[in-house]
C-alpha atoms as a PDB file:
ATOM      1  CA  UNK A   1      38.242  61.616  51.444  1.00  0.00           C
ATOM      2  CA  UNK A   2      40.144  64.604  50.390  1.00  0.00           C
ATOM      3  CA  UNK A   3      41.667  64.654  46.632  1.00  0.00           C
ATOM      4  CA  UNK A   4      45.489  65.445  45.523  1.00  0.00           C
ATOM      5  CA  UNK A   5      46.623  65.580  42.293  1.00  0.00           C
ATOM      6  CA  UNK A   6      49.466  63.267  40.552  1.00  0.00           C
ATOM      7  CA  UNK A   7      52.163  65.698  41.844  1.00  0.00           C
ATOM      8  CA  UNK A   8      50.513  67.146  44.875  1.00  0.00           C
ATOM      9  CA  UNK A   9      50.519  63.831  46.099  1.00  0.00           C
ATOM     10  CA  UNK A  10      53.967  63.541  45.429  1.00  0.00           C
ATOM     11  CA  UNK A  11      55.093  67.071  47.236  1.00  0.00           C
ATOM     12  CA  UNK A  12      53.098  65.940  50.251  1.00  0.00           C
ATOM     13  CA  UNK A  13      55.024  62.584  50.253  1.00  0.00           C
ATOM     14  CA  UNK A  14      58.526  64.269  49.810  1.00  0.00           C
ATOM     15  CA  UNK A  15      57.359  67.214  52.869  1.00  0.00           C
ATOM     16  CA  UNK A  16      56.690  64.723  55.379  1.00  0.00           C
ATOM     17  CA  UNK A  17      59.342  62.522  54.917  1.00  0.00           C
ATOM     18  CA  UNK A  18      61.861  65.357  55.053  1.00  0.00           C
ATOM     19  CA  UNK A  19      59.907  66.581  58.271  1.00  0.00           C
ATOM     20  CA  UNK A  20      61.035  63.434  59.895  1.00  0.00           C
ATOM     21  CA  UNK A  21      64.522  63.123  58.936  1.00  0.00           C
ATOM     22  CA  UNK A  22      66.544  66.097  58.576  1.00  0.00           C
ATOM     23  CA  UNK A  23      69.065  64.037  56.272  1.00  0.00           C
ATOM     24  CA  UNK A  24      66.567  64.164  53.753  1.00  0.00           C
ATOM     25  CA  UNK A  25      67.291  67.192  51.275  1.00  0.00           C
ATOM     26  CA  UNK A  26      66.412  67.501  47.740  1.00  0.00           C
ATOM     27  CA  UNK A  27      67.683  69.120  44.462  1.00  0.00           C
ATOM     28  CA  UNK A  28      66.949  69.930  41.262  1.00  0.00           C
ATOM     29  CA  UNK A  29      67.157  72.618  38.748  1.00  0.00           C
ATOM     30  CA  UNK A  30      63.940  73.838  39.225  1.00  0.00           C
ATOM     31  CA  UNK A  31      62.934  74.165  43.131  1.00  0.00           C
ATOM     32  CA  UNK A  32      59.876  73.087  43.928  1.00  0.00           C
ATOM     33  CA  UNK A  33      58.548  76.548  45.592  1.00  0.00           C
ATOM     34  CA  UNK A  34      55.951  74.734  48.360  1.00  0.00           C
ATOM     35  CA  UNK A  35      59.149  72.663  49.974  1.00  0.00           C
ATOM     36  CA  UNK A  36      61.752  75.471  49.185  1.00  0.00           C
ATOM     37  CA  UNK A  37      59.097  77.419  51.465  1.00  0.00           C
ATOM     38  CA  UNK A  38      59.454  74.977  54.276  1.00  0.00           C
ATOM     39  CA  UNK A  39      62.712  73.586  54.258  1.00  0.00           C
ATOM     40  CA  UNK A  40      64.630  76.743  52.967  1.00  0.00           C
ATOM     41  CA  UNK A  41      67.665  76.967  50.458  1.00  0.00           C
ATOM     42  CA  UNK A  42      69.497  74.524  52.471  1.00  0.00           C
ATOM     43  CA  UNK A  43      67.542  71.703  52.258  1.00  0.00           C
ATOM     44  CA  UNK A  44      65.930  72.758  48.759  1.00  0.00           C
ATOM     45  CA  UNK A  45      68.933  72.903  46.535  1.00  0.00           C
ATOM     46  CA  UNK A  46      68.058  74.693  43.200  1.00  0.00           C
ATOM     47  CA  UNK A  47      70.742  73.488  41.218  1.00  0.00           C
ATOM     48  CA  UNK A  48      72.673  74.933  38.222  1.00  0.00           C
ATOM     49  CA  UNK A  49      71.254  72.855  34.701  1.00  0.00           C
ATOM     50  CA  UNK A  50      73.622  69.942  35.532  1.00  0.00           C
ATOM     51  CA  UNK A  51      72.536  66.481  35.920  1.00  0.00           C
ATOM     52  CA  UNK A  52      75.742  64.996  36.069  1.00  0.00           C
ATOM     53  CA  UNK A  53      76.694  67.277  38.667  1.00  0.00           C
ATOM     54  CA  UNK A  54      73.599  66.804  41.118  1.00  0.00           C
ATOM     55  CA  UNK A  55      73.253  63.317  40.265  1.00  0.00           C
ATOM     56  CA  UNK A  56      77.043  62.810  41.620  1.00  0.00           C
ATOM     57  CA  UNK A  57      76.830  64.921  44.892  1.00  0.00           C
ATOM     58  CA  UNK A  58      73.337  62.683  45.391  1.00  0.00           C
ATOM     59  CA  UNK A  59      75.657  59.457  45.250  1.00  0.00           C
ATOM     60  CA  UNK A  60      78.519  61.275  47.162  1.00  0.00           C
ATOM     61  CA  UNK A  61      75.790  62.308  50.063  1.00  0.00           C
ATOM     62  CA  UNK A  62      74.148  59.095  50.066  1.00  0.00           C
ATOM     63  CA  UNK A  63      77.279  57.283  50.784  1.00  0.00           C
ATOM     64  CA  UNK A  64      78.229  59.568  53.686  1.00  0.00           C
ATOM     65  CA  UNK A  65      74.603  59.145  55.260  1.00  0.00           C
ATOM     66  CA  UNK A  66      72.597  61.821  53.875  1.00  0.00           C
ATOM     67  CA  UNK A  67      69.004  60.767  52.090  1.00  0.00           C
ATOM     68  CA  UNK A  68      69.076  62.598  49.056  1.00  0.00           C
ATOM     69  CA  UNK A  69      66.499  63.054  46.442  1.00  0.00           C
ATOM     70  CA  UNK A  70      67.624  64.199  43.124  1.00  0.00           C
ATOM     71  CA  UNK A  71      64.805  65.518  40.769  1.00  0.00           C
ATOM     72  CA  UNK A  72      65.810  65.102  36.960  1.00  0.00           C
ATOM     73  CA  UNK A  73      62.275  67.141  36.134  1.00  0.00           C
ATOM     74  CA  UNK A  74      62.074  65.125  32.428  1.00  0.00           C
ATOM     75  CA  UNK A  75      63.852  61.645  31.867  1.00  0.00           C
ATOM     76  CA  UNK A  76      65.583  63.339  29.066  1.00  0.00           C
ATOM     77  CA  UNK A  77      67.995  64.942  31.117  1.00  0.00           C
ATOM     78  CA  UNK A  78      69.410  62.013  33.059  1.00  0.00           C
ATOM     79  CA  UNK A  79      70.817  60.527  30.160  1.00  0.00           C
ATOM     80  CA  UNK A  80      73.859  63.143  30.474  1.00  0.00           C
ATOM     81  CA  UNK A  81      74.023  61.466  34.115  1.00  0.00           C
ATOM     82  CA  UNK A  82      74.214  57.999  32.583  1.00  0.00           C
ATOM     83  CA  UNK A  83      77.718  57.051  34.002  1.00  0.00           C
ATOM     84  CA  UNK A  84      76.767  58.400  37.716  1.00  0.00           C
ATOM     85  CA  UNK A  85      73.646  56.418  37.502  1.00  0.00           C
ATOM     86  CA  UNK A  86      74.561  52.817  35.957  1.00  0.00           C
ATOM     87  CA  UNK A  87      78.018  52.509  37.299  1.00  0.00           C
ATOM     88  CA  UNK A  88      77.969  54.220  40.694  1.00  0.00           C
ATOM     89  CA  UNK A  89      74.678  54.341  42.308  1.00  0.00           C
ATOM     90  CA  UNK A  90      73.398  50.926  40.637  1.00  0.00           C
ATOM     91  CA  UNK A  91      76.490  49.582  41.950  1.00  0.00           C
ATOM     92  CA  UNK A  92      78.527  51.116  44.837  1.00  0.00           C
ATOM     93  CA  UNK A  93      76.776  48.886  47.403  1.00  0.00           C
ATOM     94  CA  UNK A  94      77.508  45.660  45.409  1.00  0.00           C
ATOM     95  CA  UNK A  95      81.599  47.181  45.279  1.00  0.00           C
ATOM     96  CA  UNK A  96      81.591  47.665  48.925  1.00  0.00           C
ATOM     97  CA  UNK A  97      80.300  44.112  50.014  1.00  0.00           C
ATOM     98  CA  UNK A  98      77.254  45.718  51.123  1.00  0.00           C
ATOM     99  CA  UNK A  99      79.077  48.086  54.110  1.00  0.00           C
ATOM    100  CA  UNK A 100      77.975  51.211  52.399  1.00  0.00           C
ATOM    101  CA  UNK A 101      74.385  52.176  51.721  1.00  0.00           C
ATOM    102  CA  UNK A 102      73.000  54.811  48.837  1.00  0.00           C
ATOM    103  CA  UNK A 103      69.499  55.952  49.329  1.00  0.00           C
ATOM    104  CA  UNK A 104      68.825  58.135  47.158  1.00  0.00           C
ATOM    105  CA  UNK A 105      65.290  58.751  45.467  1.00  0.00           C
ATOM    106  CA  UNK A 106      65.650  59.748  41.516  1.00  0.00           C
ATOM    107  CA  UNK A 107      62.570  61.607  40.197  1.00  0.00           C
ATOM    108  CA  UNK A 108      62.013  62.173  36.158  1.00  0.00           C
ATOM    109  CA  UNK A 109      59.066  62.241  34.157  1.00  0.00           C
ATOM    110  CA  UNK A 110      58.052  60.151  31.304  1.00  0.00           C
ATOM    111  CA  UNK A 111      55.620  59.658  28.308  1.00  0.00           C
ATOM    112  CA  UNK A 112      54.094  62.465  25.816  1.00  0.00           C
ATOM    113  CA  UNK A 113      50.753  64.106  25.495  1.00  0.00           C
ATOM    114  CA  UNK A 114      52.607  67.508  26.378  1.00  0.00           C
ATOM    115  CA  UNK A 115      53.317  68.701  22.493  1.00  0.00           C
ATOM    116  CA  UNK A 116      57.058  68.041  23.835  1.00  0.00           C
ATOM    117  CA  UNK A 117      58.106  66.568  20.783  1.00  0.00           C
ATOM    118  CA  UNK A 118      60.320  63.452  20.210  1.00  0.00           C
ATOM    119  CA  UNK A 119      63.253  64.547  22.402  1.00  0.00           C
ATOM    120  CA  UNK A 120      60.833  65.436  25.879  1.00  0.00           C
ATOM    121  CA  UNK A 121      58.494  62.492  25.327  1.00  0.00           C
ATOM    122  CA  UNK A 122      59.889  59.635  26.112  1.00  0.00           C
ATOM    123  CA  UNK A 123      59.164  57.014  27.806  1.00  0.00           C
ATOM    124  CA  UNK A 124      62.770  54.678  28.282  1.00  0.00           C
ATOM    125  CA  UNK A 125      62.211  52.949  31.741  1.00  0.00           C
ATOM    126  CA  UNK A 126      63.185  49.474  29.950  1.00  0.00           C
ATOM    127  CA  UNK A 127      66.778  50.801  29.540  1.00  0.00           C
ATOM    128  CA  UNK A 128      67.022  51.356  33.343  1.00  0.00           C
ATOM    129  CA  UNK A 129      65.382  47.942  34.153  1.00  0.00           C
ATOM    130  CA  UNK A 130      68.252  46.214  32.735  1.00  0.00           C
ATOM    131  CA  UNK A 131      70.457  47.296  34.932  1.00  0.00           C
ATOM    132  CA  UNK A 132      71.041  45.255  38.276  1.00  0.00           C
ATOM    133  CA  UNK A 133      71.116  47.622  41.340  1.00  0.00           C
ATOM    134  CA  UNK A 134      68.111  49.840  40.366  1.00  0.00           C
ATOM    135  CA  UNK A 135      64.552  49.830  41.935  1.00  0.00           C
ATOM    136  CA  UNK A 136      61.605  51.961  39.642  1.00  0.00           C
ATOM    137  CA  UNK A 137      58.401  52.406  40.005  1.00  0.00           C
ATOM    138  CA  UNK A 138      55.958  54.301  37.648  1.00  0.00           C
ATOM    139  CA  UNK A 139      52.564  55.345  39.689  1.00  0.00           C
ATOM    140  CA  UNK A 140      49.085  55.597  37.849  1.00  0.00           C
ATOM    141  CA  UNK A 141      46.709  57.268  40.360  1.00  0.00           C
ATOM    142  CA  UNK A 142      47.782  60.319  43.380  1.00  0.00           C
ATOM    143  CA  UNK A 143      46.877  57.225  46.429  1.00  0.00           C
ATOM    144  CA  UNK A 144      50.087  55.314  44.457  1.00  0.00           C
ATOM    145  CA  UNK A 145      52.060  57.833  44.157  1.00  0.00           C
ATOM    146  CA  UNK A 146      52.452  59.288  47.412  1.00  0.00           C
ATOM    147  CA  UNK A 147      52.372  55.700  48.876  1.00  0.00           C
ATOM    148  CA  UNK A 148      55.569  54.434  46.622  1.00  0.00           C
ATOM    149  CA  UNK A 149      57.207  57.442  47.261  1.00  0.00           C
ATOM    150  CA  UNK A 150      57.568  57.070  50.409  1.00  0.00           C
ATOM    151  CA  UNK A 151      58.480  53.756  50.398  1.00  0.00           C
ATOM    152  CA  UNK A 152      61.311  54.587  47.735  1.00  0.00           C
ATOM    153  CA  UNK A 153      63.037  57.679  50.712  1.00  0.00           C
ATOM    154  CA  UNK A 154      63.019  55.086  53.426  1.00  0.00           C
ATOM    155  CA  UNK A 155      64.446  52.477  51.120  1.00  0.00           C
ATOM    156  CA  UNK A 156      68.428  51.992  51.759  1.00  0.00           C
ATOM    157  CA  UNK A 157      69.431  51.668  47.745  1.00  0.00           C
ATOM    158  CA  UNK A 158      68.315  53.804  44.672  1.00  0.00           C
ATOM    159  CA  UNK A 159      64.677  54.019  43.846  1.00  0.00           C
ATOM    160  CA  UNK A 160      63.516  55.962  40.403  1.00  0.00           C
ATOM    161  CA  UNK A 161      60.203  57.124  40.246  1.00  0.00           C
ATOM    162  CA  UNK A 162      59.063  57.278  37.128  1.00  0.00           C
ATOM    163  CA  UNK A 163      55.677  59.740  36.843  1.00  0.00           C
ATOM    164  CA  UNK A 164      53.477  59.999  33.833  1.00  0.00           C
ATOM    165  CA  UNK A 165      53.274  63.419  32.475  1.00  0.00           C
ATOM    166  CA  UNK A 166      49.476  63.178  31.313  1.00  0.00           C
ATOM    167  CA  UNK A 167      48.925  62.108  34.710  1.00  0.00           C
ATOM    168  CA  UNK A 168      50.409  65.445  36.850  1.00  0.00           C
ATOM    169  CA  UNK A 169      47.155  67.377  36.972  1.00  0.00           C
ATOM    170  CA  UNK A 170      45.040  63.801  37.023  1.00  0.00           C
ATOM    171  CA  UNK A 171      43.317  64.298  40.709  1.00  0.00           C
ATOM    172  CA  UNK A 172      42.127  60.971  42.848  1.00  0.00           C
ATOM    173  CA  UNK A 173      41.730  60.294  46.858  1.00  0.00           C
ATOM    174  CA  UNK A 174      44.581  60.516  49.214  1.00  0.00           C
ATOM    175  CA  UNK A 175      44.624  59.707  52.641  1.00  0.00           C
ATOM    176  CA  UNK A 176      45.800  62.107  54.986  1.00  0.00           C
ATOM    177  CA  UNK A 177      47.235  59.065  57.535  1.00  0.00           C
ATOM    178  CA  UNK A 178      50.806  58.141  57.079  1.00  0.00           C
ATOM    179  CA  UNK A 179      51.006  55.224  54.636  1.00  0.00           C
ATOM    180  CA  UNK A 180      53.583  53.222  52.605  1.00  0.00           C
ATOM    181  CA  UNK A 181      53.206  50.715  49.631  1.00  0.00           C
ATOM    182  CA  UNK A 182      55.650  48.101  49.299  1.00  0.00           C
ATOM    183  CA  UNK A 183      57.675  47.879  46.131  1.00  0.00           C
ATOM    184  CA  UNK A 184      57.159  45.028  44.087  1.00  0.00           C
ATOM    185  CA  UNK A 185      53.121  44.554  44.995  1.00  0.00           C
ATOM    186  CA  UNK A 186      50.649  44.776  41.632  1.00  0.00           C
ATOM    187  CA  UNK A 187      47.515  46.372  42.255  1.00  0.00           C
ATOM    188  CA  UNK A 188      43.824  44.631  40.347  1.00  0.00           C
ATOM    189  CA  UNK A 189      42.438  48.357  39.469  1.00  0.00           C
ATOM    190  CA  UNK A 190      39.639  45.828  38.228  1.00  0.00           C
ATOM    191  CA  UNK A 191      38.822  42.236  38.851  1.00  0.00           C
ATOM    192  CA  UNK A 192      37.776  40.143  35.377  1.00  0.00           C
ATOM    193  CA  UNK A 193      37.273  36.681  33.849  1.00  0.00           C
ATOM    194  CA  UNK A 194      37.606  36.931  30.106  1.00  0.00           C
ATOM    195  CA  UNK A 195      40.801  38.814  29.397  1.00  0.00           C
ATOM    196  CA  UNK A 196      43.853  40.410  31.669  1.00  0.00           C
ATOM    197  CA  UNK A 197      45.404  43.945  30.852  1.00  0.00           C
ATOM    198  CA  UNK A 198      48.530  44.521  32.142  1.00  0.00           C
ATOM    199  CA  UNK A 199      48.633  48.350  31.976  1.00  0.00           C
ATOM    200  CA  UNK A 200      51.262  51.247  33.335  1.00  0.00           C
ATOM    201  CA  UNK A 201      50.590  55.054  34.435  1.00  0.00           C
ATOM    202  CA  UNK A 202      47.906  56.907  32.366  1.00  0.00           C
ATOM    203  CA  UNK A 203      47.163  53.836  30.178  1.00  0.00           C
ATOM    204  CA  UNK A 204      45.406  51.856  33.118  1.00  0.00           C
ATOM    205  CA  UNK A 205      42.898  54.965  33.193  1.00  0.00           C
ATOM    206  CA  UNK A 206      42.679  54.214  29.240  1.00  0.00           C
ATOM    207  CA  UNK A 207      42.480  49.879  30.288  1.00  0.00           C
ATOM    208  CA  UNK A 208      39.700  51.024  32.978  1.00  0.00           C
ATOM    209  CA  UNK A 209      37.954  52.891  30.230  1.00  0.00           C
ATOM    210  CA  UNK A 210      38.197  50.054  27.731  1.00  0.00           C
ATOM    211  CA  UNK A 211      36.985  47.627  30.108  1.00  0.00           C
ATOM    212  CA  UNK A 212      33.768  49.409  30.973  1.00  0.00           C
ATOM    213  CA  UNK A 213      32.916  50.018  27.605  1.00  0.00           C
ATOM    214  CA  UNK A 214      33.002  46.494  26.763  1.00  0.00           C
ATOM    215  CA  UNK A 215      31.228  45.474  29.882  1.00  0.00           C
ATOM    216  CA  UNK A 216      28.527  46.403  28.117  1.00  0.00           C
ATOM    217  CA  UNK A 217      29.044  44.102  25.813  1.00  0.00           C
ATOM    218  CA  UNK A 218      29.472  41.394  28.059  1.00  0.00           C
ATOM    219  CA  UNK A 219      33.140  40.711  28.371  1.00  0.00           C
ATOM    220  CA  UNK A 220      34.882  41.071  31.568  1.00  0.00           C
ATOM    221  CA  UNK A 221      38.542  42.461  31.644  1.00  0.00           C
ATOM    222  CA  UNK A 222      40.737  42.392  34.462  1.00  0.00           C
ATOM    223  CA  UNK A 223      42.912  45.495  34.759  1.00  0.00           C
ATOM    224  CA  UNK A 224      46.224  44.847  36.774  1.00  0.00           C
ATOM    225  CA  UNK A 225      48.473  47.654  37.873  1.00  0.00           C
ATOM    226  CA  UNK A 226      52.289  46.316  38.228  1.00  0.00           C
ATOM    227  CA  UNK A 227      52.698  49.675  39.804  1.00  0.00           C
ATOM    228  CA  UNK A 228      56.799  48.772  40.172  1.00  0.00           C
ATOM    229  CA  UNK A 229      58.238  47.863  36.823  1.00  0.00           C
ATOM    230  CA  UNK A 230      61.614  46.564  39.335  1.00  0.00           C
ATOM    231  CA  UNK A 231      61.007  44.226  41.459  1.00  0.00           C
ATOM    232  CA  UNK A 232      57.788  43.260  38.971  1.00  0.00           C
ATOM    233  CA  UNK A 233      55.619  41.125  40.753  1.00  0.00           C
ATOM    234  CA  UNK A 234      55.298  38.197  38.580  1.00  0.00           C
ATOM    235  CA  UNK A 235      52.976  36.595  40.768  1.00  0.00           C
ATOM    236  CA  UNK A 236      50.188  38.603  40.390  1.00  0.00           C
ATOM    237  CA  UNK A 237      50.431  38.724  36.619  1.00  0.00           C
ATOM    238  CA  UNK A 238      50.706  34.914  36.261  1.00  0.00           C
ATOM    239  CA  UNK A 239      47.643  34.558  38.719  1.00  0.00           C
ATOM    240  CA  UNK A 240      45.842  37.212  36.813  1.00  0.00           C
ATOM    241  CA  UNK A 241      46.199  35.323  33.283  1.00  0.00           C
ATOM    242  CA  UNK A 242      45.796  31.738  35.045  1.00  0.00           C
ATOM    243  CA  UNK A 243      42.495  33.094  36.065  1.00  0.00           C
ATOM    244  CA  UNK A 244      41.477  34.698  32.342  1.00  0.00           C
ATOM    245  CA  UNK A 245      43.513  32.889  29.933  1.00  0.00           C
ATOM    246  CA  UNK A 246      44.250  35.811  28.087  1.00  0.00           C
ATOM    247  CA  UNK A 247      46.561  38.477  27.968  1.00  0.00           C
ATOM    248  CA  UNK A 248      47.476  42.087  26.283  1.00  0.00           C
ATOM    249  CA  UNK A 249      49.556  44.795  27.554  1.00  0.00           C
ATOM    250  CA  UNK A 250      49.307  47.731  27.226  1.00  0.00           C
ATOM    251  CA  UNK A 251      52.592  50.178  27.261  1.00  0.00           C
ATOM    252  CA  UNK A 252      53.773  53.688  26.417  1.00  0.00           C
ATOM    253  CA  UNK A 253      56.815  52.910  25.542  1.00  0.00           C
ATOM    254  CA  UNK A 254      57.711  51.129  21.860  1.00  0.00           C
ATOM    255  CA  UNK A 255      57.871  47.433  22.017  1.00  0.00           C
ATOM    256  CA  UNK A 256      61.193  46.273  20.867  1.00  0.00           C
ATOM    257  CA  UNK A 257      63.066  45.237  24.511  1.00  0.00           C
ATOM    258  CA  UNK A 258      60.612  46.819  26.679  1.00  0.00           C
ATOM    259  CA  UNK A 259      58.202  46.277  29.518  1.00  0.00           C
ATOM    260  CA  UNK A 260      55.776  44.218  27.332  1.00  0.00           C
ATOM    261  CA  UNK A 261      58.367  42.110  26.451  1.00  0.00           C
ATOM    262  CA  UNK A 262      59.053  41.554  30.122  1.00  0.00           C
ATOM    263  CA  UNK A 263      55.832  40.869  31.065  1.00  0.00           C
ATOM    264  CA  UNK A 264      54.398  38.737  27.661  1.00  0.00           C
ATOM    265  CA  UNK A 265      57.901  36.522  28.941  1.00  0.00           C
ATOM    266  CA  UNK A 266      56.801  36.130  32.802  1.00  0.00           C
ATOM    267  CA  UNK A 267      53.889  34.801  31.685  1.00  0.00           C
ATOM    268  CA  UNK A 268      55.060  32.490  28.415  1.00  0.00           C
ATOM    269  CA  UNK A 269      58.198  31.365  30.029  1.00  0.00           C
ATOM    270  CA  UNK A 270      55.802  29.612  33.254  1.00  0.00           C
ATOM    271  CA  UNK A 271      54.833  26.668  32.268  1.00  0.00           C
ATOM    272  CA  UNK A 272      51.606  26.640  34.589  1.00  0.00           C
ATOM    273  CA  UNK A 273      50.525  30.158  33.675  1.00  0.00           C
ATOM    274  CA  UNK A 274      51.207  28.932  29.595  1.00  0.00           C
ATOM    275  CA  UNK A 275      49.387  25.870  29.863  1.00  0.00           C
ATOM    276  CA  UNK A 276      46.089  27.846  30.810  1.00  0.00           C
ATOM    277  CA  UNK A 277      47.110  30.734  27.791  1.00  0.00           C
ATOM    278  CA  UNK A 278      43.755  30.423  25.183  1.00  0.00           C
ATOM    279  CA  UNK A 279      45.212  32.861  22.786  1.00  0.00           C
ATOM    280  CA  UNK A 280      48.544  34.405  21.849  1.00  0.00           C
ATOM    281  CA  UNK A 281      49.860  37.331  24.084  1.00  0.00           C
ATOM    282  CA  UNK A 282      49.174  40.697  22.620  1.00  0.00           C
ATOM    283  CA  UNK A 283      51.065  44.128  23.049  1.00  0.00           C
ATOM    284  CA  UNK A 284      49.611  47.294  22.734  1.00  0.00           C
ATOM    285  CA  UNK A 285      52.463  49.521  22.303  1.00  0.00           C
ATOM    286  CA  UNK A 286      53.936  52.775  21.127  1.00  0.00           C
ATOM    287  CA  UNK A 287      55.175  52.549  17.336  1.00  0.00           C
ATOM    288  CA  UNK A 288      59.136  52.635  17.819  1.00  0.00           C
ATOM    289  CA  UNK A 289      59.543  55.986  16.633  1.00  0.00           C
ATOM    290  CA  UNK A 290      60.712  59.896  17.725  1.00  0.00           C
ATOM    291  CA  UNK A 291      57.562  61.261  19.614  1.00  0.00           C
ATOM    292  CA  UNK A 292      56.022  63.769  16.750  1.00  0.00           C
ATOM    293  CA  UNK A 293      55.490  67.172  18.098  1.00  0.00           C
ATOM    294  CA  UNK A 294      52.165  67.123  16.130  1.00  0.00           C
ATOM    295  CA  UNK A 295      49.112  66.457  18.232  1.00  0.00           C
ATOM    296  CA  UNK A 296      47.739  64.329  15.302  1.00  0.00           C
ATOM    297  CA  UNK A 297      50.912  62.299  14.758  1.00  0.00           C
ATOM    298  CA  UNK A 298      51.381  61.848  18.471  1.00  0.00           C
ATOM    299  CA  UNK A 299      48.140  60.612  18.929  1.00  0.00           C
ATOM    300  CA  UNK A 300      48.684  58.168  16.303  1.00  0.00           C
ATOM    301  CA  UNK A 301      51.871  56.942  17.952  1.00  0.00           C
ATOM    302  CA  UNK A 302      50.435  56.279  21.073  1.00  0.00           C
ATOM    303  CA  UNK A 303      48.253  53.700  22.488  1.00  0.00           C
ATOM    304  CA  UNK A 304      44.963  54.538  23.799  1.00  0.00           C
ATOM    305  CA  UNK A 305      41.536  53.154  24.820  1.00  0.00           C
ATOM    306  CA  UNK A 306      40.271  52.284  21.448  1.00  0.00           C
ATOM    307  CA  UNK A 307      43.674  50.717  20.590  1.00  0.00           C
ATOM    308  CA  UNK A 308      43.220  48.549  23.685  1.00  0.00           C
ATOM    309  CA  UNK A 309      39.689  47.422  23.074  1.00  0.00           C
ATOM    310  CA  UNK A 310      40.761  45.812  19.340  1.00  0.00           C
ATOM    311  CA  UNK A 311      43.697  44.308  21.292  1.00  0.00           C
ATOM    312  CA  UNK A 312      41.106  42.511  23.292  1.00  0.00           C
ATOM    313  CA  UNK A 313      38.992  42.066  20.972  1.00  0.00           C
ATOM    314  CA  UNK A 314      41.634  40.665  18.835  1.00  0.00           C
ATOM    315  CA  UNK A 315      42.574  37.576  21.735  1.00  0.00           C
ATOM    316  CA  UNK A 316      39.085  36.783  22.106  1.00  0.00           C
ATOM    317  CA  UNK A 317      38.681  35.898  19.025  1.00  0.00           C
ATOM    318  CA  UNK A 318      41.658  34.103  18.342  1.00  0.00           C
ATOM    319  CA  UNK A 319      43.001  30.745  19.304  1.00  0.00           C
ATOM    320  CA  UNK A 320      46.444  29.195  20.252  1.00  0.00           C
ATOM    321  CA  UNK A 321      47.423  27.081  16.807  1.00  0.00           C
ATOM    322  CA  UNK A 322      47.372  23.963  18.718  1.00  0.00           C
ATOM    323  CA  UNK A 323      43.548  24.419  19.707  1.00  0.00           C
ATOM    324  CA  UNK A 324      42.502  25.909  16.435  1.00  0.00           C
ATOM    325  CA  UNK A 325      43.982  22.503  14.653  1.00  0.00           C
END
C-alpha cells in the first residue's frame, strides 16, 4: 500500500471532498499551494492574518449552505476567534431549533517538539471540549487522518481537527479507495492483558514504543487510540481497563482539567469498570507550564516513552488501598 504523510493525508482528504461538492471552499492565511493549484483563488481563499475575520465569514457561509473549512495553521491563533467559535458556531444550530445547519471543518495544530516556544506549543483541546456544540478529533497516524477528515466535511455541525505537529512529516499507509471513520470510534493500536494506555497523536507512537520494549520483559500493554477526544468513546476505554485492570494515560497537554482527567473519570466514575481497577489510575502528562523554547527544557516538559514505561511500571506494582490492607 502506498504511504502519505500526516498532512499529505490530510490535503488528499480536503482535494477530494472539494472535488465532489463545489460548496466546499477553504481559507486560511497561508494557502495551501497543491489545492490553490486545483481549485484556484476562488475556492482557495488566502486570507489576510485575521482569524476572527475568516472564522466569521466560515460561520456566515455555513449558515447560508456553503461547506467551509477554515484553517487556523497553529491553535494559537484561534484564540483571537474565541467569541466566533464558542458562541456562534458551537451554538447557532441549538438558537435556531435545529432549522439551520453549520458545517464547517476548523483545522489548527497542536503540541511542541518544533522549538516554537511556550506561545506556538500548545496543546489546549480540553478548553474546547467543554464547550457543548463542538466535535474534535486529534489523529495519530496518516490512515486516521485522512479518514476523520472526511468524516468531519460531510458532517452537518462544526468539527475541529486537531493535528499533532511532531506528527506532519510522520509517514504510514493510506488507502487510495474512498473511506470515512466515524467520529466517536477508539481504535486498539495494540491488544494487551496487563495494563491499558490511553494515548493521543504522537504519544501513541511513544505508548507503541513503550509497550514493545516491555514485551520483552513480559508485560503486555494494550494501547487504545480515542482518536476523537468529542464524542469520546467511553466504551472502548471501560472495556479496555475491564479487560487489564489497569490504567495510565498518557497526554500532551498539562493535567489540571484536561483529557486525562476526562478519561481517569469515565473509567472511576463506572462502577463495573472500577470494581475490576487493581491499581490507582495514573496520568502521564505535560508539567502545567509555558512550553520552553529550549530543546532540553521542552523535552523535560513533555511526556515520552520512558516517562510512560515508569507510569506502567509504577501501576503494576502498586495496589488499590483496599487490597493492599
Amino acid at each position: 500500500m502506498r504511504e502519505l504523510t500526516y498532512n499529505e493525508a490530510a490535503v488528499e482528504a480536503v482535494a477530494e471532498e472539494m472535488r465532489h461538492d463545489p460548496k466546499i471552499f477553504y481559507m486560511s492565511t497561508d494557502a495551501i499551494g497543491p489545492l490553490l493549484k486545483e481549485f484556484g483563488a476562488e475556492r482557495v481563499r488566502s486570507t489576510p492574518i485575521t482569524e476572527a475575520a475568516f472564522t466569521g465569514i466560515a460561520i456566515g457561509a455555513a449558515g447560508c449552505g456553503f461547506r467551509p473549512i477554515a484553517d487556523w495553521r497553529q491553535v494559537t491563533f484561534c484564540f483571537v476567534a474565541m467569541d466566533q467559535i464558542v458562541n456562534q458556531a458551537a451554538k447557532i444550530h441549538y438558537m435556531f431549533g435545529g432549522q439551520v445547519t453549520f458545517p464547517i471543518l476548523f483545522r489548527a495544530a497542536v503540541g511542541g517538539g518544533g522549538l516554537v516556544a511556550a506561545q506556538h506549543s500548545q496543546s489546549p483541546y480540553s478548553m474546547f471540549m467543554n464547550v457543548a456544540g463542538l466535535k474534535m478529533f486529534l489523529p495519530s497516524t496518516p490512515y486516521d487522518m485522512k479518514g476523520l477528515i472526511k468524516t468531519a466535511i460531510r458532517d452537518n455541525n462544526p468539527v475541529i481537527s486537531f493535528e499533532s505537529s511532531r506528527l506532519m512529516t510522520r509517514k504510514g499507509p493510506v488507502p487510495e479507495d474512498d473511506y470515512t471513520i466515524p467520529l466517536g470510534k477508539a481504535d486498539i493500536k495494540r491488544e494487551g492483558s496487563d495494563v491499558t494506555v490511553v494515548a493521543l497523536a504522537w504519544l501513541v507512537h511513544e505508548a507503541l514504543a513503550a509497550a514493545e520494549q516491555l514485551a520483552q520483559e513480559g508485560i503486555s500493554v494494550e494501547v487504545v487510540d480515542p482518536r476523537t477526544l468529542v464524542p469520546l468513546d467511553q466504551q472502548a476505554i471501560r472495556g479496555s481497563v475491564q479487560k487489564t485492570g489497569r490504567l495510565v494515560i498518557a497526554d500532551e497537554a498539562g493535567p489540571t482539567a484536561g483529557f486525562s482527567a476526562e478519561v481517569a473519570a469515565v473509567v472511576t466514575e463506572d462502577p463495573a469498570t472500577f470494581a475490576r481497577l487493581k491499581a490507582p489510575v495514573k496520568r502521564v502528562c505535560a508539567l502545567q507550564v509555558p512550553i520552553p523554547y529550549s530543546p532540553v527544557l521542552e523535552n523535560h516538559v513533555f511526556p515520552d516513552r520512558k516517562r510512560i514505561v515508569d507510569g506502567i511500571r509504577e501501576v503494576l506494582q502498586e495496589r488499590r488501598p483496599a487490597d493492599a490492607a
